[in-house]
C-alpha atoms as a PDB file:
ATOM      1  CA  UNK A   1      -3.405 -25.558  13.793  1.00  0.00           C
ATOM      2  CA  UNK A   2      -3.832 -24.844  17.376  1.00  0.00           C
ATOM      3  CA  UNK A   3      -5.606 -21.265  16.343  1.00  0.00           C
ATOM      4  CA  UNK A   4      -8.307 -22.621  14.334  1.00  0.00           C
ATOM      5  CA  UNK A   5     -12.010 -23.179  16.105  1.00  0.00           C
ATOM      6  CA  UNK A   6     -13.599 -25.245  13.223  1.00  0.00           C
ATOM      7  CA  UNK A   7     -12.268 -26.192  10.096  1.00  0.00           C
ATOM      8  CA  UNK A   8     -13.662 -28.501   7.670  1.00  0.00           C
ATOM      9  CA  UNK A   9     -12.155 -30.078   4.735  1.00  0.00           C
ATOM     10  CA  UNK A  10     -10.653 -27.399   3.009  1.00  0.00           C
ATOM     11  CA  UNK A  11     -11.002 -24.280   4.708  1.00  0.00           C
ATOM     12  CA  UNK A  12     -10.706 -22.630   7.809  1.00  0.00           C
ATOM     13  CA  UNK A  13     -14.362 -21.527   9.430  1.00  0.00           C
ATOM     14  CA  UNK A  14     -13.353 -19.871  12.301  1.00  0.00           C
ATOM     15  CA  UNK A  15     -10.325 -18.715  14.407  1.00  0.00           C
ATOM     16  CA  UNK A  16      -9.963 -18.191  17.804  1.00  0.00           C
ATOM     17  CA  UNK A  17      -9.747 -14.909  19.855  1.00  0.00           C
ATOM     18  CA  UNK A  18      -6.944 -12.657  18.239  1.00  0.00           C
ATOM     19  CA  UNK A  19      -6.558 -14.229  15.263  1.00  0.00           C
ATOM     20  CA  UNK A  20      -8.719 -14.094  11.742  1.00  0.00           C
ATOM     21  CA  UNK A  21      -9.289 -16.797   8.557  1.00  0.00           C
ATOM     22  CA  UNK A  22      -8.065 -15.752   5.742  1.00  0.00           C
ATOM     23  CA  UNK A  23      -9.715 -19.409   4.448  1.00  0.00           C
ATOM     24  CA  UNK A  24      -6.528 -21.396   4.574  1.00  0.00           C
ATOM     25  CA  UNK A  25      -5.122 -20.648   8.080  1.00  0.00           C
ATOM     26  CA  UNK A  26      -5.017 -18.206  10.805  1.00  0.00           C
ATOM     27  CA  UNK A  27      -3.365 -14.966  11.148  1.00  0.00           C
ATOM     28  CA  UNK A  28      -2.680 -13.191  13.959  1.00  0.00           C
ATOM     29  CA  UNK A  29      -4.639 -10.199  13.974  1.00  0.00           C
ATOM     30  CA  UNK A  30      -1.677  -7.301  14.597  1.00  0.00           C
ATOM     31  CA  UNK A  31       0.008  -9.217  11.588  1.00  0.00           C
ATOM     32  CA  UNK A  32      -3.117  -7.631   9.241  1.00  0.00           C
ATOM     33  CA  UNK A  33      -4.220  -4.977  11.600  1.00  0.00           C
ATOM     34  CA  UNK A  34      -1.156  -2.947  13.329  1.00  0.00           C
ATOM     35  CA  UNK A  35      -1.290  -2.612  16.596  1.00  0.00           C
ATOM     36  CA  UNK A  36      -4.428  -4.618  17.335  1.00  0.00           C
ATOM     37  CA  UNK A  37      -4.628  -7.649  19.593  1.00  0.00           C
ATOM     38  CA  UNK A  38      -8.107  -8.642  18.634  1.00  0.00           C
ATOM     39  CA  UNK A  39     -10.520  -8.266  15.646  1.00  0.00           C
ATOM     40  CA  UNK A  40     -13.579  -9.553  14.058  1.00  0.00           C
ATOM     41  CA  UNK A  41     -15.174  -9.274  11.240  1.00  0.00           C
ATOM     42  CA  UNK A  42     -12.458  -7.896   9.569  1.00  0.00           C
ATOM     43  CA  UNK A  43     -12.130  -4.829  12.032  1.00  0.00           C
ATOM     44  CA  UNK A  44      -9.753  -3.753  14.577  1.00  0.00           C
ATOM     45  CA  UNK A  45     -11.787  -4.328  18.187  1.00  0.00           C
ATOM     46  CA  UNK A  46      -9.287  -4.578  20.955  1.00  0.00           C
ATOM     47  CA  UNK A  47      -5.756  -2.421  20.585  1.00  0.00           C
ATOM     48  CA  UNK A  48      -2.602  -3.119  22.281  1.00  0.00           C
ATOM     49  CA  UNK A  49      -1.236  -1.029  25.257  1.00  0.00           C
ATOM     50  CA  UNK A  50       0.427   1.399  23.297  1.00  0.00           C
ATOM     51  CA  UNK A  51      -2.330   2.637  21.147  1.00  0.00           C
ATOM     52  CA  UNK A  52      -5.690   3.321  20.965  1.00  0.00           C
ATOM     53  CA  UNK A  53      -9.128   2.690  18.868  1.00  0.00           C
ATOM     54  CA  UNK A  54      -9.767   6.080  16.392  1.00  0.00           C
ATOM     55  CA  UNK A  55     -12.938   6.949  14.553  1.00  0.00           C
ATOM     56  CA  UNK A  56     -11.906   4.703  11.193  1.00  0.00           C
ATOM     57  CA  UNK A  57     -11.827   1.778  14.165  1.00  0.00           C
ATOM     58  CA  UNK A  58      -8.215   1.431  13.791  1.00  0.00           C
ATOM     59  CA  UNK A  59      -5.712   1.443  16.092  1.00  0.00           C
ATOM     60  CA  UNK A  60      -3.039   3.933  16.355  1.00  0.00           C
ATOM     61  CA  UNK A  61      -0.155   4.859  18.694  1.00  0.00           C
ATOM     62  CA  UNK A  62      -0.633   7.187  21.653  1.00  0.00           C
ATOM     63  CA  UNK A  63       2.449   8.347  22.279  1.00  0.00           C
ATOM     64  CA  UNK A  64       5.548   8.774  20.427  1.00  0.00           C
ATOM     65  CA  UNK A  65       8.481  10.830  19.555  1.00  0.00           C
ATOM     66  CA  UNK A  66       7.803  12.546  16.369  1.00  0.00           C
ATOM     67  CA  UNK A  67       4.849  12.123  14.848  1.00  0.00           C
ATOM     68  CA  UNK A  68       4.711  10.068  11.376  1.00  0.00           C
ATOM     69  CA  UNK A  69       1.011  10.743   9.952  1.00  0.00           C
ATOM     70  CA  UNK A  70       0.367  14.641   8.200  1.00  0.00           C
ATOM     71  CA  UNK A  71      -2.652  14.952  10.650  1.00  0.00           C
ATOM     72  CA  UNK A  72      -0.024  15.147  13.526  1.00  0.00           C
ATOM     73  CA  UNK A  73      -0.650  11.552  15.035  1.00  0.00           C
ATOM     74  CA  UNK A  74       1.336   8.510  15.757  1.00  0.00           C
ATOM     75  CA  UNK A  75       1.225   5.586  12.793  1.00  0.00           C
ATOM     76  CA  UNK A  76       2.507   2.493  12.198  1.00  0.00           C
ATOM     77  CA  UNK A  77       5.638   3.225   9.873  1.00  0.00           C
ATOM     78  CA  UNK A  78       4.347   1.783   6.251  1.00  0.00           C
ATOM     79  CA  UNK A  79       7.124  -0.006   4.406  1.00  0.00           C
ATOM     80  CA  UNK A  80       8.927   2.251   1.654  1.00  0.00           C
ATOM     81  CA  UNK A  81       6.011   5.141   1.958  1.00  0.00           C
ATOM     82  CA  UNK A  82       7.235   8.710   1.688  1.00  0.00           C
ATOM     83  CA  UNK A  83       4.018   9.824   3.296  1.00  0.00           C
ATOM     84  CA  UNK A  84       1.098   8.588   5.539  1.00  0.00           C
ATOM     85  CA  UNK A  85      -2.451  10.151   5.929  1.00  0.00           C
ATOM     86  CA  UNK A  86      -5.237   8.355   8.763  1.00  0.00           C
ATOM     87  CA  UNK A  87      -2.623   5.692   8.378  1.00  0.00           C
ATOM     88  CA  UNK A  88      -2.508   5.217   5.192  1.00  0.00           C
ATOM     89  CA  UNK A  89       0.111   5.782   2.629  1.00  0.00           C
ATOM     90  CA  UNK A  90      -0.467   8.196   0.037  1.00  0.00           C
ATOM     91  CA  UNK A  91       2.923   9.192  -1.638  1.00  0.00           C
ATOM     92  CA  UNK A  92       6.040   7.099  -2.274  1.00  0.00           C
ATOM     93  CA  UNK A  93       9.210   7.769  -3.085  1.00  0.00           C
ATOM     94  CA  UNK A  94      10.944   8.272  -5.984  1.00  0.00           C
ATOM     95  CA  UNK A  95      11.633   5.175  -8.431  1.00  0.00           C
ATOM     96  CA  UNK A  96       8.405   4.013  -6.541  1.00  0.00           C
ATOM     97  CA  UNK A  97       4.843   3.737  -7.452  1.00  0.00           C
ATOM     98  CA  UNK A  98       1.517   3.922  -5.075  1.00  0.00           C
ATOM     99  CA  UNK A  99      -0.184   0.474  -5.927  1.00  0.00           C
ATOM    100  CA  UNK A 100      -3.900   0.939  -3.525  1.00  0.00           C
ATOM    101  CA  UNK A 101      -2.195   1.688  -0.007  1.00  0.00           C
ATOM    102  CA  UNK A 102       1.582   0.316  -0.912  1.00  0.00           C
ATOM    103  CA  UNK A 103       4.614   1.157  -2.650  1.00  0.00           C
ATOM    104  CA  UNK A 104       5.465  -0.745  -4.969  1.00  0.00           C
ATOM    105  CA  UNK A 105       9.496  -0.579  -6.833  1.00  0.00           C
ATOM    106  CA  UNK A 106       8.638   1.146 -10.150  1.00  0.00           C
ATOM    107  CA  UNK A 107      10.005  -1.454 -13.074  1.00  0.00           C
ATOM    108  CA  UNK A 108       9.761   0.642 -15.972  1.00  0.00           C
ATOM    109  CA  UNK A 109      13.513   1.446 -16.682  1.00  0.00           C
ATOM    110  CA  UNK A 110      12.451   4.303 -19.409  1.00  0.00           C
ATOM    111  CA  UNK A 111      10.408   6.171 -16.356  1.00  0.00           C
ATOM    112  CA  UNK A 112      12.934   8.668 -15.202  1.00  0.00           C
ATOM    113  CA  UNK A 113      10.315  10.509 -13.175  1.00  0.00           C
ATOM    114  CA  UNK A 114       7.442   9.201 -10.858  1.00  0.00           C
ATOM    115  CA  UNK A 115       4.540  10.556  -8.733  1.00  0.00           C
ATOM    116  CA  UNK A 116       2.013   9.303  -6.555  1.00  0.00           C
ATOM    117  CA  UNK A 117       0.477   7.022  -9.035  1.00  0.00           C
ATOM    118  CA  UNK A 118       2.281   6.161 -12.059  1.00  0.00           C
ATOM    119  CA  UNK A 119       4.950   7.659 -14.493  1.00  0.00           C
ATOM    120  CA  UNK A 120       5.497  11.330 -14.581  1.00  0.00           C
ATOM    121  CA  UNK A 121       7.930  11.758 -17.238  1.00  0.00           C
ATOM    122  CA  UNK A 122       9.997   8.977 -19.453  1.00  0.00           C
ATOM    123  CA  UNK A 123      13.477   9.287 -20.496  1.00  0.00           C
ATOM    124  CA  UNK A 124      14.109  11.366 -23.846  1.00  0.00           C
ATOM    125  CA  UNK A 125      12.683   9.315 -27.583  1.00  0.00           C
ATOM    126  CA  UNK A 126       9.916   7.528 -25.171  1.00  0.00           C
ATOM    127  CA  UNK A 127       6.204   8.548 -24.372  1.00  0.00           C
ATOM    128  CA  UNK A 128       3.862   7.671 -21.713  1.00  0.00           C
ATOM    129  CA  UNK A 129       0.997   5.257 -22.945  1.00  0.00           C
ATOM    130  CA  UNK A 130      -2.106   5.491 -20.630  1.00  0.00           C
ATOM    131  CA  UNK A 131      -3.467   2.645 -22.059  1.00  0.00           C
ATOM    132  CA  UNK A 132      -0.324  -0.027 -20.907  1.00  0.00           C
ATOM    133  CA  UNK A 133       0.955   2.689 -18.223  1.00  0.00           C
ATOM    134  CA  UNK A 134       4.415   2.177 -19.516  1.00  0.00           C
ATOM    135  CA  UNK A 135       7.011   4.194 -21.155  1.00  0.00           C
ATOM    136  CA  UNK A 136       7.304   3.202 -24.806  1.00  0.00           C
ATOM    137  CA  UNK A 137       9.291   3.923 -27.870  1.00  0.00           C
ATOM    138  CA  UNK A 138       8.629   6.948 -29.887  1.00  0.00           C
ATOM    139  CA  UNK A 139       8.279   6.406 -34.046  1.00  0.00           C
ATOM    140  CA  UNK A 140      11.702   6.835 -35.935  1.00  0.00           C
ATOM    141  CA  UNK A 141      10.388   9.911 -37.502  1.00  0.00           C
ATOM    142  CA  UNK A 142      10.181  11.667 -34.320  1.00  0.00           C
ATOM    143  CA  UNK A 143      13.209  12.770 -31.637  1.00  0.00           C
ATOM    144  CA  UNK A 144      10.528  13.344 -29.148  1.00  0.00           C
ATOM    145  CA  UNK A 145       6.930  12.479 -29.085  1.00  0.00           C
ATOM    146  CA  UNK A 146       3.883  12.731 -26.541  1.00  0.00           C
ATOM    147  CA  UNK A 147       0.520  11.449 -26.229  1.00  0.00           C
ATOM    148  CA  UNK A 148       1.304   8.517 -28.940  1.00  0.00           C
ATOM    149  CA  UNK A 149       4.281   7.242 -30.339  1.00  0.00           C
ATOM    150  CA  UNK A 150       3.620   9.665 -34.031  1.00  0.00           C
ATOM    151  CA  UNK A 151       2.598  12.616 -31.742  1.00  0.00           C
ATOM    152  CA  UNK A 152       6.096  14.546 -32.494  1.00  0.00           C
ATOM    153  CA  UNK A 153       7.202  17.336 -30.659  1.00  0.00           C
END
C-alpha cells in the first residue's frame, strides 16, 4: 500500500499527501472530496486547477458552461439528483428518494408518488405508515384509507 505512512496491525494511521484513511486503506482524496487534490482532517485544503476553495471549504468549479447548482455556480454533477444546492443534493427525481445527500431508487412498488424525502402518495387501497415509511395495505372494510390502515375515507 504504497499510499499509507504508518500502519499497524490492523488499521491504517496515516496516509500520505492527497490521500485520507478511512481505517482500512487509502483513498484518494478527489475520490471523497470532488475536485480536491489534497485534504486533511477530513476537509478539502488544496483544489485542482479547475476549481476553487468556497466558504463551506469545498471545492467547486470556476468555470463552466451552464451552471448546475440553484445559487448560479459550477458543481460537481451528483449521481441521479434532480437538484443541487452549495453542492449538495436536495431533490431527486421521481421513483427516487433523498437518503442524507443521495438519491437513492425508491423500492416501495405501492408508492406511486415521491418527494424530496419519502412517499408522497401510494397507489389506490394502500396508506402511508410513518412509522415503517412504507406503503401498506388498507383493512378489507375500507376502499381507501389514510393515516392507518381502519382510517376509511
Amino acid at each position: 500500500m504504497e499510499q499509507a505512512e504508518v500502519i499497524n496491525q490492523k488499521s491504517v494511521v496515516s496516509c500520505n499527501s492527497g490521500y485520507l484513511s478511512n481505517t482500512t486503506t487509502c483513498i484518494k482524496c478527489g475520490d471523497v472530496y470532488p475536485n480536491t487534490l489534497i485534504c486533511e482532517y477530513q476537509k478539502s485544503t488544496k483544489c485542482d486547477s479547475l476549481s476553487e476553495m468556497n466558504t463551506n471549504k469545498t471545492c467547486e468549479l470556476t468555470n463552466c458552461e451552464h451552471p448546475n447548482d440553484l445559487n448560479g455556480k459550477c458543481t460537481t454533477e451528483l449521481l441521479n439528483c434532480q437538484s443541487v444546492l452549495n453542492a449538495k443534493c436536495v431533490e431527486c427525481p421521481n421513483k427516487m428518494l433523498l437518503n442524507g445527500e443521495t438519491c437513492v431508487l425508491n423500492d416501495d412498488e405501492k408508492c406511486i408518488k415521491t418527494y424530496t424525502s419519502g412517499c408522497a402518495r401510494c397507489g389506490f387501497g394502500f396508506y402511508y405508515n410513518l412509522i415503517t415509511q412504507r406503503c401498506e395495505t388498507c383493512d378489507s372494510n375500507c376502499e381507501t384509507c389514510y393515516y392507518n390502515s381502519t382510517f376509511c375515507m
